[in-house]
PDB file of N, CA and C in Angstrom:
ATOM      1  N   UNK A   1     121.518 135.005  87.533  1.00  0.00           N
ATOM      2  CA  UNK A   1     120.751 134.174  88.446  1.00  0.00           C
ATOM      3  C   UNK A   1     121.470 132.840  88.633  1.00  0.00           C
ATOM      4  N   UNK A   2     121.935 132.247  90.051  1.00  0.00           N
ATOM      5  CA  UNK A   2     121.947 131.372  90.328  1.00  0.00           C
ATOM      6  C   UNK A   2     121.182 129.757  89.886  1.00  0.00           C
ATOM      7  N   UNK A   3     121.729 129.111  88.975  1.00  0.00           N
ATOM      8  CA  UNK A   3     121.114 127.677  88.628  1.00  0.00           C
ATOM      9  C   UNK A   3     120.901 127.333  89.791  1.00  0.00           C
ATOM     10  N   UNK A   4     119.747 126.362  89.496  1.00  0.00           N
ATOM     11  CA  UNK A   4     118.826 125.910  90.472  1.00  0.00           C
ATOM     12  C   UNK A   4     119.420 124.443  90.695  1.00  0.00           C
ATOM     13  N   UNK A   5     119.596 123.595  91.968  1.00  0.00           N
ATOM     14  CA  UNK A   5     119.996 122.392  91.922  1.00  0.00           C
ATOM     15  C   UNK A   5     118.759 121.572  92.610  1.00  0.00           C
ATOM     16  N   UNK A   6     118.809 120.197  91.934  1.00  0.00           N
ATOM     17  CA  UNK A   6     117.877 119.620  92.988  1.00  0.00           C
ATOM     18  C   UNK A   6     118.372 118.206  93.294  1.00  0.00           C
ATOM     19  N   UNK A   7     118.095 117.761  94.343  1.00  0.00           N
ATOM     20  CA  UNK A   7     118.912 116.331  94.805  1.00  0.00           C
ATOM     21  C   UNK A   7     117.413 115.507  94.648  1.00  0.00           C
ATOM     22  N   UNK A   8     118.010 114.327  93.861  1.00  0.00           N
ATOM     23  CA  UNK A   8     117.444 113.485  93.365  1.00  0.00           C
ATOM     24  C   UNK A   8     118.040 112.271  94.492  1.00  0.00           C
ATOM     25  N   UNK A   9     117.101 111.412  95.284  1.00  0.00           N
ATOM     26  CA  UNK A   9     117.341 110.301  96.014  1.00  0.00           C
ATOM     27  C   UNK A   9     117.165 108.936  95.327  1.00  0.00           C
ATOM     28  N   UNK A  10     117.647 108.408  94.587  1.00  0.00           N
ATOM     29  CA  UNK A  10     117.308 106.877  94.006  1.00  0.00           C
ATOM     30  C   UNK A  10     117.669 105.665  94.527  1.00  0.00           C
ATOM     31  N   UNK A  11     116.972 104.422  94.243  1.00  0.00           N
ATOM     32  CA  UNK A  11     117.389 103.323  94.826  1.00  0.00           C
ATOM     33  C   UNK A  11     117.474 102.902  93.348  1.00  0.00           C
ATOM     34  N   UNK A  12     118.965 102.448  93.037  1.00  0.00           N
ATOM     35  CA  UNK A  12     119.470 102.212  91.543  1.00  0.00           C
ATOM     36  C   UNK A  12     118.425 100.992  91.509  1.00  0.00           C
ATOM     37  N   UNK A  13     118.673  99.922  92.421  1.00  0.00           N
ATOM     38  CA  UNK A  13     117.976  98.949  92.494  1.00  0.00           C
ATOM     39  C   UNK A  13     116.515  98.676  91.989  1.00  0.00           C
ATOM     40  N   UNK A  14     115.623  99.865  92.383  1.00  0.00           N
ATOM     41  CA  UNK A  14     114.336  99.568  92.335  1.00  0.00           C
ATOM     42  C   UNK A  14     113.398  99.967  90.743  1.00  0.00           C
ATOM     43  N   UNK A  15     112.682  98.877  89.407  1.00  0.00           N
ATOM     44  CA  UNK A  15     112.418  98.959  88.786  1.00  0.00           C
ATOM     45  C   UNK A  15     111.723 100.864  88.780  1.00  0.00           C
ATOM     46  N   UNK A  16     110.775 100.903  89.881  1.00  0.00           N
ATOM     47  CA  UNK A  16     110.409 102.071  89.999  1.00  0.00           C
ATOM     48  C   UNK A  16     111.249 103.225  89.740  1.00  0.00           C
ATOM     49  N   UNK A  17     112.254 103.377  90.416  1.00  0.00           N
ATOM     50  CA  UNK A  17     112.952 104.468  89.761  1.00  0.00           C
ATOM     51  C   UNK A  17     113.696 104.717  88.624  1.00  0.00           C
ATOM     52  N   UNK A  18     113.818 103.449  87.762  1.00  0.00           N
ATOM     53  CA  UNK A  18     114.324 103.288  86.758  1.00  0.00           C
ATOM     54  C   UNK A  18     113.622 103.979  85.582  1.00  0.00           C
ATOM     55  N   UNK A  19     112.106 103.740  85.876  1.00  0.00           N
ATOM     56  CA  UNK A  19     111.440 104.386  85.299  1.00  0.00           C
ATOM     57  C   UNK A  19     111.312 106.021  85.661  1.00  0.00           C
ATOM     58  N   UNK A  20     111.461 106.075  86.568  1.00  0.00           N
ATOM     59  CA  UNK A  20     110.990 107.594  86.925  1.00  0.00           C
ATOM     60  C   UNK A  20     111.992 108.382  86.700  1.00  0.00           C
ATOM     61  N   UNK A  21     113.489 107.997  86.254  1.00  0.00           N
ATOM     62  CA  UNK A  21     114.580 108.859  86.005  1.00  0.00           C
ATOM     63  C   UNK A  21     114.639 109.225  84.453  1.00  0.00           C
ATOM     64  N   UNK A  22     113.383 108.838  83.569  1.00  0.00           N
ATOM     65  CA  UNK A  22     113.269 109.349  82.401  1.00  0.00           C
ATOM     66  C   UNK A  22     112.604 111.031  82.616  1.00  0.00           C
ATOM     67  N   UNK A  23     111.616 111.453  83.867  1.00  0.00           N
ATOM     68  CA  UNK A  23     111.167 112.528  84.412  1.00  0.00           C
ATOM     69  C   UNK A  23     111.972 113.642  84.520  1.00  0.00           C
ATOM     70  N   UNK A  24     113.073 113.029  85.614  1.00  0.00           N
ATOM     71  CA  UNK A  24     113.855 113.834  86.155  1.00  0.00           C
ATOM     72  C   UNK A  24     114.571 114.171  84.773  1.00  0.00           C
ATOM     73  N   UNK A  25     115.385 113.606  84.061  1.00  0.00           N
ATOM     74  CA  UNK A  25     115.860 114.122  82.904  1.00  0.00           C
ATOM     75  C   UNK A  25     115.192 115.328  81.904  1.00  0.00           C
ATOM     76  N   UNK A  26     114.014 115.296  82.025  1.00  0.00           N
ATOM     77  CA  UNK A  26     112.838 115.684  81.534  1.00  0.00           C
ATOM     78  C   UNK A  26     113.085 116.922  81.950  1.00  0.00           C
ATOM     79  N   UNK A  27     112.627 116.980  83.206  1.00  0.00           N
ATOM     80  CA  UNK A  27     112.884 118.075  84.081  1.00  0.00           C
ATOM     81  C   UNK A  27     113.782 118.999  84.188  1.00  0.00           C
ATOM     82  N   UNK A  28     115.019 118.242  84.179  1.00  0.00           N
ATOM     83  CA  UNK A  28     116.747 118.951  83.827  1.00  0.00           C
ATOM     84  C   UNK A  28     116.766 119.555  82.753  1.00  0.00           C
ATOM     85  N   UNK A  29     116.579 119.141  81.543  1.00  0.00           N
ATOM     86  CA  UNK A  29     115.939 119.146  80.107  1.00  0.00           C
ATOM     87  C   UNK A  29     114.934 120.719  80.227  1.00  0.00           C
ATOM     88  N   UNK A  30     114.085 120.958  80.762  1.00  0.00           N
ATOM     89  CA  UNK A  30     113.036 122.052  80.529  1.00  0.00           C
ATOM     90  C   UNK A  30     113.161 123.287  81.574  1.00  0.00           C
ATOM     91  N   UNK A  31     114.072 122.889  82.637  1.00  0.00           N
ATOM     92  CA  UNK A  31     113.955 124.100  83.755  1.00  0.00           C
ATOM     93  C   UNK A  31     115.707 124.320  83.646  1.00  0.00           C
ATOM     94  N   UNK A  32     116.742 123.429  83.255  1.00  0.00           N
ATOM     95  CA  UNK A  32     117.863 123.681  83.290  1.00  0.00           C
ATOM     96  C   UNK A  32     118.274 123.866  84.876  1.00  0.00           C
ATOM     97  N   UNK A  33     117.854 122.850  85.696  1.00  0.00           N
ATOM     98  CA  UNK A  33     118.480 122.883  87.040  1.00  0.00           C
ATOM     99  C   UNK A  33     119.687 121.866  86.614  1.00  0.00           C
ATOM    100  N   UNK A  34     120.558 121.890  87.588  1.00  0.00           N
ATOM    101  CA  UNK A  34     121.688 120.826  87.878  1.00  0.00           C
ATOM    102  C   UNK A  34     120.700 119.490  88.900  1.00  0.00           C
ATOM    103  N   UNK A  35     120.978 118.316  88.350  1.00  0.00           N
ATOM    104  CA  UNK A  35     120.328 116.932  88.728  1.00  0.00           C
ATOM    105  C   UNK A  35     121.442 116.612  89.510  1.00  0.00           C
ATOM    106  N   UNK A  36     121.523 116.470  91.147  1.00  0.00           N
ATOM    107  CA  UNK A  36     122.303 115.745  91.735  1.00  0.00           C
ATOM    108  C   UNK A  36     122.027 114.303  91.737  1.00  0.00           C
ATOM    109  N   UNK A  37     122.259 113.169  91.800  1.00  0.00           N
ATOM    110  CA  UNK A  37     121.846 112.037  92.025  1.00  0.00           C
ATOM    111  C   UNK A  37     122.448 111.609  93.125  1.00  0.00           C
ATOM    112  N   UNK A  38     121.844 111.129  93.984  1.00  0.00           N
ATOM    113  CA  UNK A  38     122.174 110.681  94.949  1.00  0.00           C
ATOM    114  C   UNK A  38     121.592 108.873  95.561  1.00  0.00           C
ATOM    115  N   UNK A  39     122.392 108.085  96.076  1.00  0.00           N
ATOM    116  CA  UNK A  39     121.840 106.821  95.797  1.00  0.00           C
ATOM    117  C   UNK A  39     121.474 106.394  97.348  1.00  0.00           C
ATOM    118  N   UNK A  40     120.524 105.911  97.020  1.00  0.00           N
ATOM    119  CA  UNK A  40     119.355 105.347  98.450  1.00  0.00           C
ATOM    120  C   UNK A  40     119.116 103.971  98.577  1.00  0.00           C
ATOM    121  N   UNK A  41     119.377 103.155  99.162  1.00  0.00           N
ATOM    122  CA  UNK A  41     118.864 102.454  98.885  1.00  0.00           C
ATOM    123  C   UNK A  41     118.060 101.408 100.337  1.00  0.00           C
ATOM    124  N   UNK A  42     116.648 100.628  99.023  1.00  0.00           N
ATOM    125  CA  UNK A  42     115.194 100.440 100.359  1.00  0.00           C
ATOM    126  C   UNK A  42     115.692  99.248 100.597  1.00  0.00           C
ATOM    127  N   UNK A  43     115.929  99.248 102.013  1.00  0.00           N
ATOM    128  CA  UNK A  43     116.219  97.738 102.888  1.00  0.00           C
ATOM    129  C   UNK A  43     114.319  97.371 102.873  1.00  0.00           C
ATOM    130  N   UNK A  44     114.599  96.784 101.756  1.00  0.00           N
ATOM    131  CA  UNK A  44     112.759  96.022 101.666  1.00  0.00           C
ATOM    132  C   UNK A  44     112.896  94.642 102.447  1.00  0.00           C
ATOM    133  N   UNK A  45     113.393  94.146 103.075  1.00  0.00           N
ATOM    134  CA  UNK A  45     112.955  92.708 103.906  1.00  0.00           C
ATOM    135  C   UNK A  45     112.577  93.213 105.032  1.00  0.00           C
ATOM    136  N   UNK A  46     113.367  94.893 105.599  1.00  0.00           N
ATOM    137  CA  UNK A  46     113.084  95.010 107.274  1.00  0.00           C
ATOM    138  C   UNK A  46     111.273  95.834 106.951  1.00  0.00           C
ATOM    139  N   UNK A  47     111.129  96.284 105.789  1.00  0.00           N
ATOM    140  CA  UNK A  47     109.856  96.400 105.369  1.00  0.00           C
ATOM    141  C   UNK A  47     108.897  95.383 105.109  1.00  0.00           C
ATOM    142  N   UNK A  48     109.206  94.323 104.572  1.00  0.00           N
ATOM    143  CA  UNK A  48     108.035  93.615 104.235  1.00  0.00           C
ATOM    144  C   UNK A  48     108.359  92.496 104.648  1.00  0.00           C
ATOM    145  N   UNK A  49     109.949  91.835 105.330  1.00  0.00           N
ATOM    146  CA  UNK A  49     110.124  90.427 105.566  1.00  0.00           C
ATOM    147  C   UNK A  49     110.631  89.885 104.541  1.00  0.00           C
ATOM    148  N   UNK A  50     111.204  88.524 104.384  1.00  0.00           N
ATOM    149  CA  UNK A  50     111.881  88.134 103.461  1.00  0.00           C
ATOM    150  C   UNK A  50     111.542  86.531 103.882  1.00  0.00           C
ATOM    151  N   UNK A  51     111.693  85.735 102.614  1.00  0.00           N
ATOM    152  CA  UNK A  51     111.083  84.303 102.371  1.00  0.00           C
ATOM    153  C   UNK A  51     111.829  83.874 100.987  1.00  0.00           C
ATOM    154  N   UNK A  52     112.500  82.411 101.264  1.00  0.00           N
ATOM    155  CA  UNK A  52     112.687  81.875 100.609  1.00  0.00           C
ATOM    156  C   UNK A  52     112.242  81.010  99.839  1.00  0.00           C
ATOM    157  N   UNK A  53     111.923  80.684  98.491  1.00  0.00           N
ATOM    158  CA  UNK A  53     111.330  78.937  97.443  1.00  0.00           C
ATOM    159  C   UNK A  53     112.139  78.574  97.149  1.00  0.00           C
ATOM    160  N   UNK A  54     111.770  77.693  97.024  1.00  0.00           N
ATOM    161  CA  UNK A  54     112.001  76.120  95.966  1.00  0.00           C
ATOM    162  C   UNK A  54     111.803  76.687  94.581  1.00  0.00           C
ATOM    163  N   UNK A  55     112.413  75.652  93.779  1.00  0.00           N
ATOM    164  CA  UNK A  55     112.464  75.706  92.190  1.00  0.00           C
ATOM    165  C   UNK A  55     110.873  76.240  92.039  1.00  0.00           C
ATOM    166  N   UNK A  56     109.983  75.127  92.553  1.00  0.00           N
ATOM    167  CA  UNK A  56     108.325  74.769  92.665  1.00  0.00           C
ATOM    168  C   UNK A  56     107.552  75.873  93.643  1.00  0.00           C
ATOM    169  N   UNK A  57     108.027  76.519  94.145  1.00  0.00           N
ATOM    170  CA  UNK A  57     107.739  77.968  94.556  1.00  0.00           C
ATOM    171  C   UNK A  57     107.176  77.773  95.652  1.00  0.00           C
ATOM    172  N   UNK A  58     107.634  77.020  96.606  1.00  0.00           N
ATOM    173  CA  UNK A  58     106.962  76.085  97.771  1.00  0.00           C
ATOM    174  C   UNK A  58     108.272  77.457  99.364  1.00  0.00           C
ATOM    175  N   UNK A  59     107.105  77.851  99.889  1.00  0.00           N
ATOM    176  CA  UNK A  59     107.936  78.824 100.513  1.00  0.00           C
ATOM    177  C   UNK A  59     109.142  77.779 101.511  1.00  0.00           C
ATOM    178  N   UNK A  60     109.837  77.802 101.603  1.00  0.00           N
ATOM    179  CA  UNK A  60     110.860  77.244 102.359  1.00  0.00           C
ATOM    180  C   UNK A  60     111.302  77.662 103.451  1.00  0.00           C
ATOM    181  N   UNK A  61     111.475  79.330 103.586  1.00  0.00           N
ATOM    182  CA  UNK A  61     112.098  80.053 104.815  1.00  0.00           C
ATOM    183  C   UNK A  61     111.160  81.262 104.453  1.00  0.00           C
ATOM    184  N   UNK A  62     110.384  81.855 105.592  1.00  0.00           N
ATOM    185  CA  UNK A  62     110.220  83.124 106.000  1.00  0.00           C
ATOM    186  C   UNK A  62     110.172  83.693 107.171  1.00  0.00           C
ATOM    187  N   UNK A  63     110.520  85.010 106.808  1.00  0.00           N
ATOM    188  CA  UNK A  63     110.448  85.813 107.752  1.00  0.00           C
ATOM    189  C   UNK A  63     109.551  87.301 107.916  1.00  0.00           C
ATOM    190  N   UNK A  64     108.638  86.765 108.173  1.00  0.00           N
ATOM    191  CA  UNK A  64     107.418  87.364 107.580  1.00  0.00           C
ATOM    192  C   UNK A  64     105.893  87.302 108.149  1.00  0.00           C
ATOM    193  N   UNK A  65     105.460  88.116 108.556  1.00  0.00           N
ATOM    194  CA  UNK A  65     104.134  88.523 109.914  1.00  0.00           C
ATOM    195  C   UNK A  65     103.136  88.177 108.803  1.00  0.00           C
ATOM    196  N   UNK A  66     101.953  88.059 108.865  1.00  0.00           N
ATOM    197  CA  UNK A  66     100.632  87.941 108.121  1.00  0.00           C
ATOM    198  C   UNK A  66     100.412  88.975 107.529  1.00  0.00           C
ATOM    199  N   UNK A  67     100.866  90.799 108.266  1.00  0.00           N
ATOM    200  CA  UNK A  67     100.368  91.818 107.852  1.00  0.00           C
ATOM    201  C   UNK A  67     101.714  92.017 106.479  1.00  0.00           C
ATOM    202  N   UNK A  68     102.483  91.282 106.397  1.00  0.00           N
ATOM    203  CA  UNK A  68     103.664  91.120 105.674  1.00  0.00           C
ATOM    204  C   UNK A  68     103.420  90.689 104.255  1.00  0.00           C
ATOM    205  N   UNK A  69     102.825  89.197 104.322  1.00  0.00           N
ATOM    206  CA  UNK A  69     102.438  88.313 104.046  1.00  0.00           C
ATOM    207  C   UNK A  69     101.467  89.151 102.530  1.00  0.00           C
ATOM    208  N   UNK A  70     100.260  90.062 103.172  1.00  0.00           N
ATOM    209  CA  UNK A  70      99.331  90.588 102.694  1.00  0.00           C
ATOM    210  C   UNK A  70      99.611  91.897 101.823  1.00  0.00           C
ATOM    211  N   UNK A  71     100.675  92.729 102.381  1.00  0.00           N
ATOM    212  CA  UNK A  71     101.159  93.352 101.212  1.00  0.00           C
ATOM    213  C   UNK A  71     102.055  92.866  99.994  1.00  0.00           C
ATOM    214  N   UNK A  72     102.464  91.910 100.077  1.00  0.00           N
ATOM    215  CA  UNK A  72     103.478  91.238  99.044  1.00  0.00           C
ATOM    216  C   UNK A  72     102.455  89.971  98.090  1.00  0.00           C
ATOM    217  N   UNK A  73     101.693  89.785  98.405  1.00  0.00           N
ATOM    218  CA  UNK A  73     100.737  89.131  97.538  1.00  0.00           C
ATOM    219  C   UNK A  73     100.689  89.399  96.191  1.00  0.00           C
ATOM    220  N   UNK A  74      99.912  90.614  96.132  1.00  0.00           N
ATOM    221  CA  UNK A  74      99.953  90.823  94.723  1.00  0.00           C
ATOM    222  C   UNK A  74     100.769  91.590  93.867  1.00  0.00           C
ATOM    223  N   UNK A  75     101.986  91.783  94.253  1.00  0.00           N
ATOM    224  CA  UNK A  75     103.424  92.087  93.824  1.00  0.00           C
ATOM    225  C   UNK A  75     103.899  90.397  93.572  1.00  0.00           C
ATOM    226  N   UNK A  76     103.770  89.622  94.088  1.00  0.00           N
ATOM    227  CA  UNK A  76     104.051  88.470  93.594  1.00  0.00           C
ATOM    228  C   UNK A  76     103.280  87.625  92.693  1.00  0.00           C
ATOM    229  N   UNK A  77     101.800  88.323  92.695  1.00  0.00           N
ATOM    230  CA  UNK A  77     101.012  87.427  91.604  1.00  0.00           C
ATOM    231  C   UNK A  77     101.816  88.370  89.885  1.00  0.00           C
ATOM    232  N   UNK A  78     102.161  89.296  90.053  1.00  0.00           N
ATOM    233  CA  UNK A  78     102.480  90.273  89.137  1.00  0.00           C
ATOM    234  C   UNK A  78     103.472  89.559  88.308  1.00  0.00           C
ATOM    235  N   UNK A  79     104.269  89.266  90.062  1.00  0.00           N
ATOM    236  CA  UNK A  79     106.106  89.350  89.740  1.00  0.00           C
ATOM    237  C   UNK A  79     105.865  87.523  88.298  1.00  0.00           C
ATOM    238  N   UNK A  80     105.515  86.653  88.874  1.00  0.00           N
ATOM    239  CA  UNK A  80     105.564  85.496  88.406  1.00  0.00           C
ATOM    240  C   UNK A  80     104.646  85.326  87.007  1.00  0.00           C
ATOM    241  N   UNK A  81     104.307  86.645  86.349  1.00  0.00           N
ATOM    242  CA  UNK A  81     103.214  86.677  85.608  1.00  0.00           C
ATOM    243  C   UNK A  81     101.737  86.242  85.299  1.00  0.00           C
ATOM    244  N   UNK A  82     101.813  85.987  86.112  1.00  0.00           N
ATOM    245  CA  UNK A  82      99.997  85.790  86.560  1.00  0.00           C
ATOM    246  C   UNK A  82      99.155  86.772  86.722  1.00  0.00           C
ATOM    247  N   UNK A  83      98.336  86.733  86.149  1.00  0.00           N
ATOM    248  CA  UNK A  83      96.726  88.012  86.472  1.00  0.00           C
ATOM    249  C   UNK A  83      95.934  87.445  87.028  1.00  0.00           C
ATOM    250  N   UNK A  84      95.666  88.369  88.544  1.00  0.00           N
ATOM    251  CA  UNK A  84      94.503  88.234  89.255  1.00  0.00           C
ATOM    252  C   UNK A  84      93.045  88.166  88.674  1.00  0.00           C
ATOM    253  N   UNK A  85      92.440  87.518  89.000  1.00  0.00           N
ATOM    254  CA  UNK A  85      91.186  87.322  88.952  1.00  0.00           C
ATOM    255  C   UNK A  85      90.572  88.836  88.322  1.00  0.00           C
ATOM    256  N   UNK A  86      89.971  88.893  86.865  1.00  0.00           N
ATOM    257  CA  UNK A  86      89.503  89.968  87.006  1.00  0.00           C
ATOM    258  C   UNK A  86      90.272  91.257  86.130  1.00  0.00           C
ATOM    259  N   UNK A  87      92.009  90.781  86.187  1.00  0.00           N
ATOM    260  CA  UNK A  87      92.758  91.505  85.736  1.00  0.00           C
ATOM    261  C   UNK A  87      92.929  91.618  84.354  1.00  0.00           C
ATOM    262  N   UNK A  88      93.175  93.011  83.559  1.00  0.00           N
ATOM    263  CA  UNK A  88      93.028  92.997  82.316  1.00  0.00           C
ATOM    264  C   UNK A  88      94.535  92.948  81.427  1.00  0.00           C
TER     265      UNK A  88
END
């Protein structure tokens, strides 16, 4: 029987897949396919816009719609270690 291959798309870049390539190993590991890796990577500013701070976190430059604005919120209350209201 033909080994099984599977193409794996990653963005080396993104914490997310950093984590998720402990899976795929996993996976390689228990079914014995061949793991292609293949590298992707997410142009996240033409996704969400991009904005510059200050030391003082005072936005300086963006480029960035309201509906922009609103998904990156609480990826940034995260990013800077802060817990939302509520958060455990």
């Amino acid at each position: 029987m033909a080994q099984c291959a599977i193409k794996v798309y990653s963005d080396y870049k993104s914490p997310y897949a950093y984590l998720a390539k402990d899976l795929v190993y996993e996976l390689e590991r228990e079914t014995g396919a061949r793991i292609e890796w293949l590298p992707y990577t997410l142009d996240i500013p033409a996704y969400l816009g991009s904005a510059s701070v200050d030391a003082g976190g005072n936005v300086m430059e963006a480029n960035r719609n309201a509906h922009q604005w609103r998904r990156v919120k609480i990826t940034a209350i995260w990013t800077v270690g802060a817990r939302p209201t509520g958060a455990a």
